[in-house]
Protein backbone atom coordinates (compact mmCIF):
# COMPACT_ATOMS: atom_id res chain seq x y z
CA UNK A 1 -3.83 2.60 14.60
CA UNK A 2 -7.43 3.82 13.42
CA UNK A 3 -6.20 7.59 14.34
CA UNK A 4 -2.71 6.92 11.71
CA UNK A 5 -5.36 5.61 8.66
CA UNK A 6 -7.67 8.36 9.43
CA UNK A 7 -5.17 10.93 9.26
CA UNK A 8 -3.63 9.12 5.85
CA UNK A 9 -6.81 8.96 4.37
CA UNK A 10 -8.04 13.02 4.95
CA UNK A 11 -5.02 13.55 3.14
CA UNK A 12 -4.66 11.45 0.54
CA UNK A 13 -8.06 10.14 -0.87
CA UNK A 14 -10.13 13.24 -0.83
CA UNK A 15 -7.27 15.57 -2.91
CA UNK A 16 -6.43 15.55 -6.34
CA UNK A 17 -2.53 16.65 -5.47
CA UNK A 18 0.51 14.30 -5.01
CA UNK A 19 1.88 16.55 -2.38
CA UNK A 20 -1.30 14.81 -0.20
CA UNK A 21 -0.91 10.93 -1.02
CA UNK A 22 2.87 11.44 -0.17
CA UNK A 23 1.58 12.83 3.11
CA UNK A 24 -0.40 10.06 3.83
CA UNK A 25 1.83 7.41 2.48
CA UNK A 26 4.72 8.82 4.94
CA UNK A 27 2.04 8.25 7.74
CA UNK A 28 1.53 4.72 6.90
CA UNK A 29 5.43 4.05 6.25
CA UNK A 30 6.34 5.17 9.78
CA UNK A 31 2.92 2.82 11.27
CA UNK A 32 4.15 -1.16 10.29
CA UNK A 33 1.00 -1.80 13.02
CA UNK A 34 -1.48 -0.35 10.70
CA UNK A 35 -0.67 -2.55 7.86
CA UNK A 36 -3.46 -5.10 8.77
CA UNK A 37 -6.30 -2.32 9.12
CA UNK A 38 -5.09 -0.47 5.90
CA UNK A 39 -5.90 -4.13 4.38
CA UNK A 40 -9.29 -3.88 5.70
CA UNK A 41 -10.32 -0.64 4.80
CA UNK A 42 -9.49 -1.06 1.71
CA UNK A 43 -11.56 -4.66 1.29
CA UNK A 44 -14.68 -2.14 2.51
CA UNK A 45 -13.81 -0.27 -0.85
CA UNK A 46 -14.63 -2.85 -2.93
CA UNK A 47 -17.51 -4.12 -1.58
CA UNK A 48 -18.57 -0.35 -1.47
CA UNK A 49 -17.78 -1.03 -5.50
CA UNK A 50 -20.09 -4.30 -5.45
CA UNK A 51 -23.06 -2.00 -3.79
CA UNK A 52 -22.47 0.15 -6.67
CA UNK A 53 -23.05 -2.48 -9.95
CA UNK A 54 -19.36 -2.72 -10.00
CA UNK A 55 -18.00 -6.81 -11.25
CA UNK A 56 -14.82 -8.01 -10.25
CA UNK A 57 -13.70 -7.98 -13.84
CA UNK A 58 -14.99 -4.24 -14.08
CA UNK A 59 -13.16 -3.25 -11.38
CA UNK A 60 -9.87 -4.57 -12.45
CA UNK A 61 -10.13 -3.37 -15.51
CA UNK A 62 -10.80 0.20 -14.92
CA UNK A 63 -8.07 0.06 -12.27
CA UNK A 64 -5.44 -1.01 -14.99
CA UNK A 65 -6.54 1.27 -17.45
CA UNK A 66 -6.34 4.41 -15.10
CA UNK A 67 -3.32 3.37 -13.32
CA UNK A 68 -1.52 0.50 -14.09
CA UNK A 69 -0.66 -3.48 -13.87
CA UNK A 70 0.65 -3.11 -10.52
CA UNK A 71 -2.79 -1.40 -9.17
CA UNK A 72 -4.44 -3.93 -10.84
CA UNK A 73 -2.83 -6.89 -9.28
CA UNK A 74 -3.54 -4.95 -5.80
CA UNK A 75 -6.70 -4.25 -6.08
CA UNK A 76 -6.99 -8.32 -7.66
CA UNK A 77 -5.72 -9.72 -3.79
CA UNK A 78 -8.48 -6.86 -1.78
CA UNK A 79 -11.29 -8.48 -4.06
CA UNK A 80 -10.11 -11.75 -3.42
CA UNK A 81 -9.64 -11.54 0.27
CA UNK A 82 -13.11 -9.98 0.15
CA UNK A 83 -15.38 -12.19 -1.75
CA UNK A 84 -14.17 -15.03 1.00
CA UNK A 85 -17.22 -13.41 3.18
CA UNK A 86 -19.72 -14.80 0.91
CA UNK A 87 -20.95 -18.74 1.38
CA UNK A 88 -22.07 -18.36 -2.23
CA UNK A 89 -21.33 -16.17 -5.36
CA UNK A 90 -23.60 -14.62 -8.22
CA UNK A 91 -23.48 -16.58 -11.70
CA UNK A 92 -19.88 -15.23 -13.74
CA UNK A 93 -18.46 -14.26 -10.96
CA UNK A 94 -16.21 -17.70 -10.43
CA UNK A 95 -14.82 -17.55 -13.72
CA UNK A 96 -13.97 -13.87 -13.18
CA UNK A 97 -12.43 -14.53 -9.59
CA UNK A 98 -10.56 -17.31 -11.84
CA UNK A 99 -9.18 -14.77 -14.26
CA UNK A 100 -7.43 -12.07 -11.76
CA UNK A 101 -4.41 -10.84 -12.31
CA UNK A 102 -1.81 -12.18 -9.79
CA UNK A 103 -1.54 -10.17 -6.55
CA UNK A 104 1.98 -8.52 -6.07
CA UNK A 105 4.25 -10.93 -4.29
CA UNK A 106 5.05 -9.94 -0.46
CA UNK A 107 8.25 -8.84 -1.06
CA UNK A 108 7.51 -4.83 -1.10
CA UNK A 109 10.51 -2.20 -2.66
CA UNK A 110 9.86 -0.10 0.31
CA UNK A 111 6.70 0.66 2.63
CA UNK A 112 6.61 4.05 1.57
CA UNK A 113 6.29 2.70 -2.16
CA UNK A 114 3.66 0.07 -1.20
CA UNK A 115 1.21 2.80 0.73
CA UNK A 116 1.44 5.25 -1.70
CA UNK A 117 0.05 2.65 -4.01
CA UNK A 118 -2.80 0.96 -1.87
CA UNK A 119 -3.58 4.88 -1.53
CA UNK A 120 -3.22 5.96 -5.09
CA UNK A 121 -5.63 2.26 -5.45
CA UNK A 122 -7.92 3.58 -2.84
CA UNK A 123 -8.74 7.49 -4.14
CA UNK A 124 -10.00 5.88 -7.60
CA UNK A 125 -12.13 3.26 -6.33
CA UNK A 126 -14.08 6.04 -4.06
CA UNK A 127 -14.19 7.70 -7.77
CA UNK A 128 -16.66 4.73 -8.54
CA UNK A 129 -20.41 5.71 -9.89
CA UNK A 130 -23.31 3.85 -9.73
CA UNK A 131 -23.69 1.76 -12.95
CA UNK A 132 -26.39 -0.42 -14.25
CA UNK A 133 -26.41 -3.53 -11.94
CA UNK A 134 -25.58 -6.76 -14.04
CA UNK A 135 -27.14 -9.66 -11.63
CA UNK A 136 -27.76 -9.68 -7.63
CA UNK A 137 -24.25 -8.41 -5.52
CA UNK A 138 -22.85 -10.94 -3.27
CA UNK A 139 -24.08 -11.64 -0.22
CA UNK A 140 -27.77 -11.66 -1.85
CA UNK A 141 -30.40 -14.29 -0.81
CA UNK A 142 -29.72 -17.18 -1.85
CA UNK A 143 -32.50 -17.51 -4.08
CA UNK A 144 -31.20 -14.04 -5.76
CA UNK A 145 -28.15 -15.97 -6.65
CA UNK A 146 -28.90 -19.57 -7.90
CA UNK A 147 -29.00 -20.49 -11.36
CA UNK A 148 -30.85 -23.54 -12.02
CA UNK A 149 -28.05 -26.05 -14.22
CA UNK A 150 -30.23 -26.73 -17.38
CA UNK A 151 -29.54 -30.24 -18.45
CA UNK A 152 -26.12 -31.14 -20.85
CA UNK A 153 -25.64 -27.27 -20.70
CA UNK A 154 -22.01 -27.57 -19.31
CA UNK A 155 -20.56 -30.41 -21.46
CA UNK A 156 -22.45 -28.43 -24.49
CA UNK A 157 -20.63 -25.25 -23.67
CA UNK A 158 -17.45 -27.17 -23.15
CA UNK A 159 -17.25 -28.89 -26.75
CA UNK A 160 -18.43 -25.18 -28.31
CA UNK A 161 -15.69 -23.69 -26.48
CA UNK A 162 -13.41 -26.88 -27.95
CA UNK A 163 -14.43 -26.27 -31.54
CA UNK A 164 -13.75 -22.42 -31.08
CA UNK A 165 -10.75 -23.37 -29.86
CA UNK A 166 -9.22 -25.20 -32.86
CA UNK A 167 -10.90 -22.94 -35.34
CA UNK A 168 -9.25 -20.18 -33.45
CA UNK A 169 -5.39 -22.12 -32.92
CA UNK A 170 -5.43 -23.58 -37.03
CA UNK A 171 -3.97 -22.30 -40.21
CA UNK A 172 -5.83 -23.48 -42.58
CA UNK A 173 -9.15 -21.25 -43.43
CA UNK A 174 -11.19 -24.08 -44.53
CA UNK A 175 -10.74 -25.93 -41.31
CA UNK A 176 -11.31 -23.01 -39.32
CA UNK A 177 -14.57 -22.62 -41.30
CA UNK A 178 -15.60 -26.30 -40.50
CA UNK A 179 -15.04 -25.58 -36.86
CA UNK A 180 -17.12 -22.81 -35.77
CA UNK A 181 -19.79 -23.82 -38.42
CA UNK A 182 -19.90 -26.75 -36.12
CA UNK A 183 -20.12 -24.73 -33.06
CA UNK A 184 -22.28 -22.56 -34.48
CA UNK A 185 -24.64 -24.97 -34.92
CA UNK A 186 -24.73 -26.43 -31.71
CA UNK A 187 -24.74 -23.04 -30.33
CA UNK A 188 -28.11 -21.93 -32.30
CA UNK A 189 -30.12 -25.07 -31.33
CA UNK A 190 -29.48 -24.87 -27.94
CA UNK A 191 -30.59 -21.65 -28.00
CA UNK A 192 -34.27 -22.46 -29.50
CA UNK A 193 -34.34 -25.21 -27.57
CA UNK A 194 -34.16 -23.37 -24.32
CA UNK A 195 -36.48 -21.03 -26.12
CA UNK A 196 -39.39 -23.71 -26.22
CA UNK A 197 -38.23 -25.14 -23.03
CA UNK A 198 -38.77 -22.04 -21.05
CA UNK A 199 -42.15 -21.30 -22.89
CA UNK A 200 -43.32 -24.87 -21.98
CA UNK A 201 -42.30 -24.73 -18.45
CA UNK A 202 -43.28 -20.47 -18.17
CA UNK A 203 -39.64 -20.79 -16.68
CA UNK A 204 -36.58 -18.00 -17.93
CA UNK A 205 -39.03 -15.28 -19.01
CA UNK A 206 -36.85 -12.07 -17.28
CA UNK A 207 -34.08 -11.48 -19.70
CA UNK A 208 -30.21 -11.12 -17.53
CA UNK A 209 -27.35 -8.91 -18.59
CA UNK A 210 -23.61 -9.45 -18.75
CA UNK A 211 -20.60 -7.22 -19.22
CA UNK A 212 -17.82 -7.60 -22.12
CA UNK A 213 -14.84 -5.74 -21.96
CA UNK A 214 -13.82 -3.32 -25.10
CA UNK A 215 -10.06 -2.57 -25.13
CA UNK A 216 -7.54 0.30 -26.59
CA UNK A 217 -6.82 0.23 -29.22
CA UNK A 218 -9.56 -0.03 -31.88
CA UNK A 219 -11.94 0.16 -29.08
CA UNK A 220 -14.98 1.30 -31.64
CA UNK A 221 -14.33 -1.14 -34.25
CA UNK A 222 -14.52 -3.52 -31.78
CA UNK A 223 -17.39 -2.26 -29.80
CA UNK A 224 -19.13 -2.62 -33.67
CA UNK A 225 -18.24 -6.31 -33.34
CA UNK A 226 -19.67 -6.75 -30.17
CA UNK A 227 -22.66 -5.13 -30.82
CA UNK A 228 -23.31 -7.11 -34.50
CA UNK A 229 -23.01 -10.41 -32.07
CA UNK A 230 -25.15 -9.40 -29.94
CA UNK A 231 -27.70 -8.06 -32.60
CA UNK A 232 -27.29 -11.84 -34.04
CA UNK A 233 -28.33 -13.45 -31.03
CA UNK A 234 -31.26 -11.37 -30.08
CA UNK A 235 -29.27 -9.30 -27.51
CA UNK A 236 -28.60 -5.74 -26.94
CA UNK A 237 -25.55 -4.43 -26.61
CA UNK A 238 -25.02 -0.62 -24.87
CA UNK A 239 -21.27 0.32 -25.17
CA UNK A 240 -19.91 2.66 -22.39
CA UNK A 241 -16.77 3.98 -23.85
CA UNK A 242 -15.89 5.67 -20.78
CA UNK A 243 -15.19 2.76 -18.57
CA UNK A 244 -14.37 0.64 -21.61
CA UNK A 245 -16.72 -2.09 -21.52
CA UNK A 246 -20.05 -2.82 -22.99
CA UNK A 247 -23.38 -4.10 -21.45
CA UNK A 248 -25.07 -7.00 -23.15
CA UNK A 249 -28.76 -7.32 -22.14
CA UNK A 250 -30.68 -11.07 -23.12
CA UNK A 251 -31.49 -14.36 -22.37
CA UNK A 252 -28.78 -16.64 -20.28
CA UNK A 253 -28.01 -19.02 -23.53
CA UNK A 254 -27.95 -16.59 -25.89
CA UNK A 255 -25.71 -14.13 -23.65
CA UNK A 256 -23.36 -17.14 -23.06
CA UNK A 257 -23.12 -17.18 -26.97
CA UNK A 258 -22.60 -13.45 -27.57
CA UNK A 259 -19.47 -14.62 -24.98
CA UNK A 260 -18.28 -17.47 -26.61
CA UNK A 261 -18.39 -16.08 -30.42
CA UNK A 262 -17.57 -12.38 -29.89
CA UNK A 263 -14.31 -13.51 -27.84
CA UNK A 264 -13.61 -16.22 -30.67
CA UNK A 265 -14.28 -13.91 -33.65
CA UNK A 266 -11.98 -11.22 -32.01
CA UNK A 267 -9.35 -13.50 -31.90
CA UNK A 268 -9.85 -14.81 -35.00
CA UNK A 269 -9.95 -11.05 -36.57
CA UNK A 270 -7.00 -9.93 -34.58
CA UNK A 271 -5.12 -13.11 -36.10
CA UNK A 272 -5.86 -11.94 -39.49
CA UNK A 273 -5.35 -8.84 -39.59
CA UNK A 274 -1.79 -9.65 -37.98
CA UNK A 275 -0.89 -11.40 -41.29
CA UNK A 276 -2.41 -9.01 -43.21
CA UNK A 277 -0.30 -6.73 -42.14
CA UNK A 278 3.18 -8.25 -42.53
CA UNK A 279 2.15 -8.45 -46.34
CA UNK A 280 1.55 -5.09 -46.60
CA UNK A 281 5.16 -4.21 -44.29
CA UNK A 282 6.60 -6.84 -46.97
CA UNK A 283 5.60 -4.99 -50.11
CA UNK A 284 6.74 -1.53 -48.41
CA UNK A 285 3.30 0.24 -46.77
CA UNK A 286 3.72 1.25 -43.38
CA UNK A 287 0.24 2.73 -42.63
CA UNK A 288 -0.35 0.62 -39.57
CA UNK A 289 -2.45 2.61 -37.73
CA UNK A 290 -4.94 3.00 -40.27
CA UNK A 291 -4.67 -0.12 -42.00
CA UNK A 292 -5.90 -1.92 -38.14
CA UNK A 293 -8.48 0.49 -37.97
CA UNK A 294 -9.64 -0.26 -41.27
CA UNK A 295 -9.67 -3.90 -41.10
CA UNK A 296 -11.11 -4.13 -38.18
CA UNK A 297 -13.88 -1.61 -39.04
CA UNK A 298 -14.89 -3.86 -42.40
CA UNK A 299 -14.92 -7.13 -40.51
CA UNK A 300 -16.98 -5.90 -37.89
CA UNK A 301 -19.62 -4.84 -40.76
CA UNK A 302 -19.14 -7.36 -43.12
CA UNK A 303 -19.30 -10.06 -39.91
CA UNK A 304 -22.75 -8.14 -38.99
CA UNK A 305 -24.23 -8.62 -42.25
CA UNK A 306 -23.30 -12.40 -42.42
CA UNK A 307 -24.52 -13.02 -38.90
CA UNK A 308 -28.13 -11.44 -39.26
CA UNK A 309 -28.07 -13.38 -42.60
CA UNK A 310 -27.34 -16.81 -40.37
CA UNK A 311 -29.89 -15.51 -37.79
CA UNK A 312 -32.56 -15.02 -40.55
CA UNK A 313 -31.70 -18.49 -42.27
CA UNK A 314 -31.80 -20.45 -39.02
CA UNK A 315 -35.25 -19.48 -37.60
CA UNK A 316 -36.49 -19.47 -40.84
CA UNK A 317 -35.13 -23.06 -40.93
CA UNK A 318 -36.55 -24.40 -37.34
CA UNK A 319 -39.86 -22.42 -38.07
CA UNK A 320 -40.31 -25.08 -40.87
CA UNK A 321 -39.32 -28.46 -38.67
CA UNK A 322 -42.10 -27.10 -36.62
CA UNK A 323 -44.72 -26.71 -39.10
CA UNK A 324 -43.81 -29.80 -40.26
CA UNK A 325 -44.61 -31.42 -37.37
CA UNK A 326 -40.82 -32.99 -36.87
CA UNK A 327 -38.77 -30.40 -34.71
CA UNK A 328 -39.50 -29.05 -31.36
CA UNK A 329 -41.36 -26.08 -32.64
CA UNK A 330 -44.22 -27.87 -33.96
CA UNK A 331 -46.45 -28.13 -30.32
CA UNK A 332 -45.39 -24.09 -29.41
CA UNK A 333 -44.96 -22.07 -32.75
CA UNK A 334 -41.35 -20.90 -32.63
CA UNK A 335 -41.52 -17.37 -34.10
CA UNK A 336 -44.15 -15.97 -31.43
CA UNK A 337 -41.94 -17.66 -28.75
CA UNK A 338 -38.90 -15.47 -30.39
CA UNK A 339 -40.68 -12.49 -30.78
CA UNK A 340 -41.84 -12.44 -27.42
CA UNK A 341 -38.52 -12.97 -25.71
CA UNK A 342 -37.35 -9.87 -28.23
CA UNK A 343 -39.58 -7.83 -26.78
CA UNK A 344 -38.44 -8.81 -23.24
CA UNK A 345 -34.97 -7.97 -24.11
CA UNK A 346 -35.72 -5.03 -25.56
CA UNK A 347 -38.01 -3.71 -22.29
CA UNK A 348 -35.71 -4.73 -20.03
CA UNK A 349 -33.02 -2.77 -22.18
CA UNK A 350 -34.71 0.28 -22.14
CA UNK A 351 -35.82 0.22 -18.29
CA UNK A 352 -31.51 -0.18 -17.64
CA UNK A 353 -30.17 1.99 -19.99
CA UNK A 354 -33.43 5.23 -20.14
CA UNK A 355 -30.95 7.53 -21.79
CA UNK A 356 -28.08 6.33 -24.51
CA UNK A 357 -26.64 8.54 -27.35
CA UNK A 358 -25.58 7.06 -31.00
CA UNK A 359 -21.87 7.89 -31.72
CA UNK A 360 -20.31 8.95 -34.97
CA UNK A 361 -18.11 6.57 -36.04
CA UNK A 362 -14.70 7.63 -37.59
CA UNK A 363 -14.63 6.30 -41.26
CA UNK A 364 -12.38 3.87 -42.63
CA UNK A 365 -9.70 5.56 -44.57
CA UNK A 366 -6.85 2.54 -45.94
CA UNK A 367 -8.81 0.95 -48.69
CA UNK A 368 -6.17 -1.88 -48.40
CA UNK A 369 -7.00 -2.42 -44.83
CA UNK A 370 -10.96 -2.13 -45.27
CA UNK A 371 -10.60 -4.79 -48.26
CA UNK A 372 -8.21 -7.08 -46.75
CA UNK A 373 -10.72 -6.61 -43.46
CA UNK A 374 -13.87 -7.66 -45.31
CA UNK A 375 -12.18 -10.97 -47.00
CA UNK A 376 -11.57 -11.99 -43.43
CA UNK A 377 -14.67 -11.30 -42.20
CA UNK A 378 -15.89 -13.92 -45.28
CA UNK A 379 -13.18 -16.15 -43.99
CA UNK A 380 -14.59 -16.37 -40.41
CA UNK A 381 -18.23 -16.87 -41.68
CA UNK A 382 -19.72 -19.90 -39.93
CA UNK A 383 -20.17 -22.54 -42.76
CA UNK A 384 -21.89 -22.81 -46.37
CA UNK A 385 -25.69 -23.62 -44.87
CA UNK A 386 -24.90 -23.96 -41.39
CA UNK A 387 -26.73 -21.69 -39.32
CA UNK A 388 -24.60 -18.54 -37.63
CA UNK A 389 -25.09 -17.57 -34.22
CA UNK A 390 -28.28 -16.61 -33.15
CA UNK A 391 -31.06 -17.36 -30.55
């Protein structure tokens, strides 16, 4: 059946044209016997995609933006028939394995229908570039891909995530504020604890990188969140607005963090600026496209001012423990330990991403939405004296 798939694929994948995936999808319709190496080709696709930088999360989301949901939950079952090569995984790749779409069921309208798709699937991921690689592919040594557990980290993570959570889920601003400035807190000395820890034990000292998704719409305003989180936590953020996602370059805790708060923040925004929005419908605006865009745009800012503010106040905070002699800072000095990681992050920053461009950004233009935006942003601030998220 190799002859059928050959034939399919010169005519479909490497043309631009309908006229050729119908060609090749009528070749696969009349070849049932096929269907199994079709499969198989197309798992060598995606680990082609792997070879290339390419997450499972990146690919399914550039699939669903380009085509659509269907594709997606395709090209979800050839990544998860694939990855069951691999003994082990890389670190984030489990919890992105855990969040694929659901494959198509087998029950197909038609075969033509079904090979023009895997086809139509198959053309964009040969379309695939090189991108900056993330962590080690799968299929690494082993040593590539283990992650020492650092002690409590998973039940610590698991109560942050709680208290996210229920600031994200209540209704009442105050409680919401007494949530994350909880989480916050626990979320800012773990990170200066692992800090000290990995300058005590010369352990941690290469910075990793992660990447965040950035939907349509509002894809800038958000990308501004994402990258006043990241800021706040000592990372660096590089937003590709292409392939709608942005690369977050730092230390493991504090990357785990810029994950935990930019997701819960974005929620918490989106929430707002929901109800925002019926009040203005209710008094008789309709200017929804710019009101979003506004609101969004002023809590992103107003949330980056607030969260270097936090930043500032918390290391200023553990700096004096230490010279006190009471916190952990007071055997290693805490702010050469921080500024050392920054410039780590920062090098390793540069060596990924050589050449990046600044973007003019599209000003706000519904003072209702920019105001309503900014109050809350002050709403979703971490606590009175609490620290915000940082390293």
């Amino acid at each position: 059946m190799e002859p059928v798939i050959d034939q399919a694929f010169a005519a479909a994948l490497y043309t631009d044209d309908d006229a050729g995936l119908d060609t090749g999808a009528s070749l696969l319709a009349a070849a049932p016997a096929a269907d199994a190496e079709l499969v198989r080709r197309g798992e060598e696709f995606v680990r082609r995609a792997w070879e290339r930088g390419w997450l499972p999360a990146d690919v399914v989301r550039f699939v669903r933006r380009d085509l659509d949901e269907h594709a997606a939950g395709l090209a979800a079952g050839l990544i998860a028939a694939e990855v069951r090569r691999y003994p082990e995984l890389p670190p984030r790749w489990r919890s992105q394995l855990d969040e694929l779409p659901a494959a198509p069921p087998p029950g197909r309208p038609d075969r033509f229908s079904y090979a023009s798709a895997l086809l139509g699937l198959y053309r964009l991921l040969l379309t695939l570039p090189v991108i900056e690689p993330v962590g080690p592919p799968p299929g690494a040594a082993r040593e590539a891909l283990y992650r020492p557990p650092v002690a409590g980290e998973p039940r610590m993570l698991t109560r942050i995530r709680a208290l996210l959570a229920k600031a994200e889920a209540t209704g009442f601003p105050e409680e919401a504020e007494a949530l994350s400035a909880k989480a916050q807190e626990l979320m800012a000395r773990h990170s200066i604890d692992e800090a000290l820890l990995a300058a005590r034990t010369h352990g941690d000292r290469t910075p990793g990188a992660c990447r965040i998704g950035v939907d349509a719409p509002y894809e800038t305003a958000k990308a501004i969140l994402l990258d006043a989180v990241a800021s706040a936590n000592r990372c660096r953020a590089v937003w590709n607005s292409d392939f709608g996602f942005t690369t977050v370059v730092g230390f493991e805790a504090d990357l785990e963090a810029v994950e935990l708060l930019h997701t819960s923040l974005l929620v918490q925004g989106t929430a707002a600026m929901t109800r925002a929005e019926a009040g203005q419908r209710a008094g008789g605006r309709k200017r929804t496209k710019t009101f979003r865009q506004s609101f969004l745009m002023a809590y992103a800012q107003r949330l980056g001012a607030r969260l270097a503010d936090g930043t500032a106040r918390a290391t200023a905070e553990a700096d004096a423990e230490g010279g006190a002699g009471s916190g952990a800072g007071a055997a290693s000095g805490l702010l050469p330990v921080l500024a050392a990681r920054d410039l780590a992050v920062t090098d390793t920053a540069e060596k990924m991403f050589p050449r990046t461009t600044t973007t003019r950004v599209r000003g706000a233009t519904d003072l209702d939405g920019w105001t309503h935006g900014t109050r809350a942003a002050d709403r979703a601030r971490m606590g009175g004296r609490t620290p915000e998220i940082r390293d």
